[in-house]
C-alpha atoms as a PDB file:
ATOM      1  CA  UNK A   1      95.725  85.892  73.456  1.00  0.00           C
ATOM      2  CA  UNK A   2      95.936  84.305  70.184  1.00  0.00           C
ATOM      3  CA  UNK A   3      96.277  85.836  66.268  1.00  0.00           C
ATOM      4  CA  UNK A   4      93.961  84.483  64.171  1.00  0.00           C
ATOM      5  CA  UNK A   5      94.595  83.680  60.192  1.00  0.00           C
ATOM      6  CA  UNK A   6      92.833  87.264  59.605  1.00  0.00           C
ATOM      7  CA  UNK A   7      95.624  89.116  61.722  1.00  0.00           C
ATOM      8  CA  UNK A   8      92.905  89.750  64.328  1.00  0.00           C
ATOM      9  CA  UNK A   9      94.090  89.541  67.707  1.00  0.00           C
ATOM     10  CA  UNK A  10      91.368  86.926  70.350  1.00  0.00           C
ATOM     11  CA  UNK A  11      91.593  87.700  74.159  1.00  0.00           C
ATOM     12  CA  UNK A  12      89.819  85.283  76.443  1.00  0.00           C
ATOM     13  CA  UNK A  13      90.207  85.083  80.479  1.00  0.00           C
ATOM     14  CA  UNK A  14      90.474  82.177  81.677  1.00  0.00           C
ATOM     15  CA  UNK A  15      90.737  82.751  85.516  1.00  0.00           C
ATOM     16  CA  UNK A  16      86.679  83.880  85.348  1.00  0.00           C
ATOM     17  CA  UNK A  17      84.142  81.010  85.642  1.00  0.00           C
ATOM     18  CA  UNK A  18      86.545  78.329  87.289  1.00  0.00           C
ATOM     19  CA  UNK A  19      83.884  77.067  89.252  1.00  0.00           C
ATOM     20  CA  UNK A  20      81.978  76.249  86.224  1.00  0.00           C
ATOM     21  CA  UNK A  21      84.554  73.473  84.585  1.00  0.00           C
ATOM     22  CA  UNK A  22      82.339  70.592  86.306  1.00  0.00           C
ATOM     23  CA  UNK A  23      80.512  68.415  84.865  1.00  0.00           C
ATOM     24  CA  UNK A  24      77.025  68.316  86.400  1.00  0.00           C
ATOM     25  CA  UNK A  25      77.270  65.219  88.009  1.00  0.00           C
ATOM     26  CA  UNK A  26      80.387  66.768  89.959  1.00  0.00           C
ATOM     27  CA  UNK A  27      78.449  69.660  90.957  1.00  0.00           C
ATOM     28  CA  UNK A  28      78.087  68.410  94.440  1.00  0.00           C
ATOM     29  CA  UNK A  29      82.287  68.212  94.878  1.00  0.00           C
ATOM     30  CA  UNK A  30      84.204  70.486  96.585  1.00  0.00           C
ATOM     31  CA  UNK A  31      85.920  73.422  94.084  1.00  0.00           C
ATOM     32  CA  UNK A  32      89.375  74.621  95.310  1.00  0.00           C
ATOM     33  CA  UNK A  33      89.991  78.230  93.565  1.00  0.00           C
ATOM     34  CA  UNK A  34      93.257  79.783  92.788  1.00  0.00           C
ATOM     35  CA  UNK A  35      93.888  82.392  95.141  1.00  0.00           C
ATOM     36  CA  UNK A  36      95.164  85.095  92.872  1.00  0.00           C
ATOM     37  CA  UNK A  37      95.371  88.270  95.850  1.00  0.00           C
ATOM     38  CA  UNK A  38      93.901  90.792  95.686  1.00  0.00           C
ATOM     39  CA  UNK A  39      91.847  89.213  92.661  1.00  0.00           C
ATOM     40  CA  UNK A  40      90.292  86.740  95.459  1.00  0.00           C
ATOM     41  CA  UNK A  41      86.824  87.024  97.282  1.00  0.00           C
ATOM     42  CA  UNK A  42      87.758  87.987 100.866  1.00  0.00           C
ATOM     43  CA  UNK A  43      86.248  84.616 101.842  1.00  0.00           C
ATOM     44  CA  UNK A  44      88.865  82.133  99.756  1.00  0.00           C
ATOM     45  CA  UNK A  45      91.100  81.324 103.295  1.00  0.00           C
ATOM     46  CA  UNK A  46      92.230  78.189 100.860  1.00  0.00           C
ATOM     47  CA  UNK A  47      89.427  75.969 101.596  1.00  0.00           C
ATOM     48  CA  UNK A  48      87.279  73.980  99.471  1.00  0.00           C
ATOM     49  CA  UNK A  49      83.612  75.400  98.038  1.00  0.00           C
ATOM     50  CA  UNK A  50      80.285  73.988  96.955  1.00  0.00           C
ATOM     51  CA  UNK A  51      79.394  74.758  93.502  1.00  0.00           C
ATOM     52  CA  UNK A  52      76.971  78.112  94.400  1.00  0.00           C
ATOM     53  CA  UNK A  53      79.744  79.338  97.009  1.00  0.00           C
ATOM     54  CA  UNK A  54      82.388  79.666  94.156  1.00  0.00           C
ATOM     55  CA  UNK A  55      80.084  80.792  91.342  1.00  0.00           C
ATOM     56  CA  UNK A  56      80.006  83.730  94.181  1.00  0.00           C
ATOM     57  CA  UNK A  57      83.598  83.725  94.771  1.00  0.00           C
ATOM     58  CA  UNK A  58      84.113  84.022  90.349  1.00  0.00           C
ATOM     59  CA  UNK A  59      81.512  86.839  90.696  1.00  0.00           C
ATOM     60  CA  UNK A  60      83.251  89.412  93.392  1.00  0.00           C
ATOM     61  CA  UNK A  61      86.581  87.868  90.824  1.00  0.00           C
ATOM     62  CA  UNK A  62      84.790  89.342  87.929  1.00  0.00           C
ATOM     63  CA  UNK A  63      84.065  93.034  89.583  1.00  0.00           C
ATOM     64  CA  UNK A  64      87.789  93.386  90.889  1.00  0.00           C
ATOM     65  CA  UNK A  65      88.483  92.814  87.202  1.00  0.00           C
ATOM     66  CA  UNK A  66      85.559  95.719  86.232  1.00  0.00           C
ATOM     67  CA  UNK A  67      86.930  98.167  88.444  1.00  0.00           C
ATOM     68  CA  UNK A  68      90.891  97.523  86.905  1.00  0.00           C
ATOM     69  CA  UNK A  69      89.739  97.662  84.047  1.00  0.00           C
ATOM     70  CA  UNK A  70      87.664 100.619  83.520  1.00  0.00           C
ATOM     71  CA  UNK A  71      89.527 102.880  86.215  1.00  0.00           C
ATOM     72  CA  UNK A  72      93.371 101.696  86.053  1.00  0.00           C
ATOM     73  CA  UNK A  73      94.035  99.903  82.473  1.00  0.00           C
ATOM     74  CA  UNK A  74      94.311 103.114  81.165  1.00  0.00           C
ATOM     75  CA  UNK A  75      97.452 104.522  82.836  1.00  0.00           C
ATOM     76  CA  UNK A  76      99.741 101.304  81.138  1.00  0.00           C
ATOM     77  CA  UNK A  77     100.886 100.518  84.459  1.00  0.00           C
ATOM     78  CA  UNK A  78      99.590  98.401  87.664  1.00  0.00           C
ATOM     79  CA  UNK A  79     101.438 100.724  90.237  1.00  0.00           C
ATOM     80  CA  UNK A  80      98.167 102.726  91.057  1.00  0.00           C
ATOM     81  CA  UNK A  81      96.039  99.927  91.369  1.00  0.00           C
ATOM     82  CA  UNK A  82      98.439  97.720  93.275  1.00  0.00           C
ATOM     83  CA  UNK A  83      98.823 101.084  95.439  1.00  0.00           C
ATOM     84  CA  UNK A  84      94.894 101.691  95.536  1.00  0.00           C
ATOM     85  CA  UNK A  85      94.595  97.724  96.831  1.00  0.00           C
ATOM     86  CA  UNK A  86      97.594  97.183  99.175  1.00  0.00           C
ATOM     87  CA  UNK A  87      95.347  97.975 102.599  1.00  0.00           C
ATOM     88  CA  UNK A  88      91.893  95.805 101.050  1.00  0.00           C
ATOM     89  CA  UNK A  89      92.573  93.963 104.660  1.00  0.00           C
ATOM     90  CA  UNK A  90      91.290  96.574 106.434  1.00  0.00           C
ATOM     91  CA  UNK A  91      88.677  98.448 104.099  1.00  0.00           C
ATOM     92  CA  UNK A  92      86.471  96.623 101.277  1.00  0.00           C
ATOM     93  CA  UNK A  93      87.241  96.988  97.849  1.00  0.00           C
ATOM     94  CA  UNK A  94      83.823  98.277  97.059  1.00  0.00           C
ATOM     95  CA  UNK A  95      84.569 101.647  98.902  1.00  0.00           C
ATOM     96  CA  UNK A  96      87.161 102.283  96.438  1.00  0.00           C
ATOM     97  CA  UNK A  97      85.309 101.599  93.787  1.00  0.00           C
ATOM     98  CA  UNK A  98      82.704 103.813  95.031  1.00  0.00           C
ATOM     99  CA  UNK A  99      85.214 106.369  95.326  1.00  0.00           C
ATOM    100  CA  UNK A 100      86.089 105.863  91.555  1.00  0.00           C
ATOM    101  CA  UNK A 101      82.164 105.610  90.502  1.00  0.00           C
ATOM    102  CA  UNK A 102      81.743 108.941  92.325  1.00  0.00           C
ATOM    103  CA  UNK A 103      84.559 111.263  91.143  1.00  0.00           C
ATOM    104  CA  UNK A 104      83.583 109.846  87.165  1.00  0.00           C
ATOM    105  CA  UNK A 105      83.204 113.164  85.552  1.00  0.00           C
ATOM    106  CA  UNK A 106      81.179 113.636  82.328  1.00  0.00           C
ATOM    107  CA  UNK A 107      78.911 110.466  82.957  1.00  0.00           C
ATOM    108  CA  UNK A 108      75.477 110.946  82.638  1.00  0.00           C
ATOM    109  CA  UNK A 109      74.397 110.155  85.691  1.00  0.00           C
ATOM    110  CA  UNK A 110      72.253 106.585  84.800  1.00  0.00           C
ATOM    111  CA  UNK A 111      75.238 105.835  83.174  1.00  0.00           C
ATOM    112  CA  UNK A 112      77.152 106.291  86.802  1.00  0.00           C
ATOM    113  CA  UNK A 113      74.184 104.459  88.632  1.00  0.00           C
ATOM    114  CA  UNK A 114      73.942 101.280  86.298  1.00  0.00           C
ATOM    115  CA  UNK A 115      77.850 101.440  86.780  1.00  0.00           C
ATOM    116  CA  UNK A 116      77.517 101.501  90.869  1.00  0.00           C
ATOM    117  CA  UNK A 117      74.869  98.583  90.455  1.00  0.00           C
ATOM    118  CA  UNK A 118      77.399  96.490  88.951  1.00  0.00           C
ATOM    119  CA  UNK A 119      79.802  97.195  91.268  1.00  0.00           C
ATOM    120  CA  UNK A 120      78.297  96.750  94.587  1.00  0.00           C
ATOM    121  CA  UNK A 121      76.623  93.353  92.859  1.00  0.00           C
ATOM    122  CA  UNK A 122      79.862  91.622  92.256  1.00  0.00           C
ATOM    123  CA  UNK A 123      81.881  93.524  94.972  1.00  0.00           C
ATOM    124  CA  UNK A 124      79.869  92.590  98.322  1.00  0.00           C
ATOM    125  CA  UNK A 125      81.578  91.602 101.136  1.00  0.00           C
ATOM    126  CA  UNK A 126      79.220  88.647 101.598  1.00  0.00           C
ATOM    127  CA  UNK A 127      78.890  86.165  98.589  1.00  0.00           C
ATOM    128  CA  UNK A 128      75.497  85.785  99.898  1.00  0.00           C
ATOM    129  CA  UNK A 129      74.550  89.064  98.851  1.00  0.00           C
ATOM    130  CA  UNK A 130      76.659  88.698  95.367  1.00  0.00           C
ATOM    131  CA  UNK A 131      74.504  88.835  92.273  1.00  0.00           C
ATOM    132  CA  UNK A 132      74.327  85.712  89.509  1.00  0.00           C
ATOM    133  CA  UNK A 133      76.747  86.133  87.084  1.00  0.00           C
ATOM    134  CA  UNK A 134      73.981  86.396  84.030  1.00  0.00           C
ATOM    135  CA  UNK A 135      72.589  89.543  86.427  1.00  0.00           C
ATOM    136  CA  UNK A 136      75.408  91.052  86.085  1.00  0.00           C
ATOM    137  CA  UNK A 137      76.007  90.721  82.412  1.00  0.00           C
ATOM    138  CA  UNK A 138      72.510  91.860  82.044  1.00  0.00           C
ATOM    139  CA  UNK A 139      73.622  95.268  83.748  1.00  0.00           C
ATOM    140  CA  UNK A 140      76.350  95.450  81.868  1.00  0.00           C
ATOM    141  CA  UNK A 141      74.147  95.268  78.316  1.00  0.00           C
ATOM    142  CA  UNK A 142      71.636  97.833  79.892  1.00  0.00           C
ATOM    143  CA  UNK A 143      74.454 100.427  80.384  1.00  0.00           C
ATOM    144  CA  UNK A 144      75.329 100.503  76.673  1.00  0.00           C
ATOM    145  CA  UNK A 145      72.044 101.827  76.332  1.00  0.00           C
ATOM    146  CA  UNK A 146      71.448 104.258  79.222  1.00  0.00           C
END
């Protein structure tokens, strides 16, 4: 986070997108990711990927980050969500966050299914099945609208 000459305060994440710091021509190289727990795609087992497979690994990255953020960042504290995530070994994070998608009271319900979209996009257990990051954001942009 920096503070700009206007007192404004700029955020940027860096961890998001790691597998897109090649250059083209080193697209076809081997991309080691930081494993970051419970932050990781369930396939990292710290081994080198091909460009797409870690594109998919920064996606299911991404939706971890979506569900923190719009279910736990408002409590000030990590202890729910480090709770929440301490058995992800032997259930999928996506059935908490459908958990969380379902018990969202006053949503309309688009609103709720857009949401779910996202989620089981980024959050599926194989990175086949994971949805292009510019998908997602797409989602994301129809939801302010629903």
């Amino acid at each position: 986070m920096s503070q700009s000459g206007s007192s404004s305060l700029n955020a940027k994440l860096t961890d998001f997108g790691y597998s897109r710091w090649l250059a083209p021509q080193e697209a076809t190289s081997l991309i080691y990711l930081p494993n970051s727990g419970f932050w990781t795609a369930p396939e990292h087992h710290h081994r080198g990927f091909d460009f797409v497979a870690a594109t998919k690994s920064d996606v299911y990255s991404f939706g971890v980050y979506a569900l923190w953020l719009l279910f736990y960042n408002t409590t000030g504290s990590d202890n729910d969500f480090t709770s929440d995530t301490s058995d992800l070994e032997q259930r999928p994070v996506i059935e908490l966050a459908r958990s969380h998608v379902r018990g969202m009271v006053g949503a309309p319900n688009e609103q709720k299914a857009v949401l779910g979209q996202i989620l089981e996009l980024c959050l599926a257990s194989e990175p086949e099945h994971r949805s292009p990051m510019g998908d997602i954001l797409l989602l994301f942009q129809s939801a302010l609208y629903v």
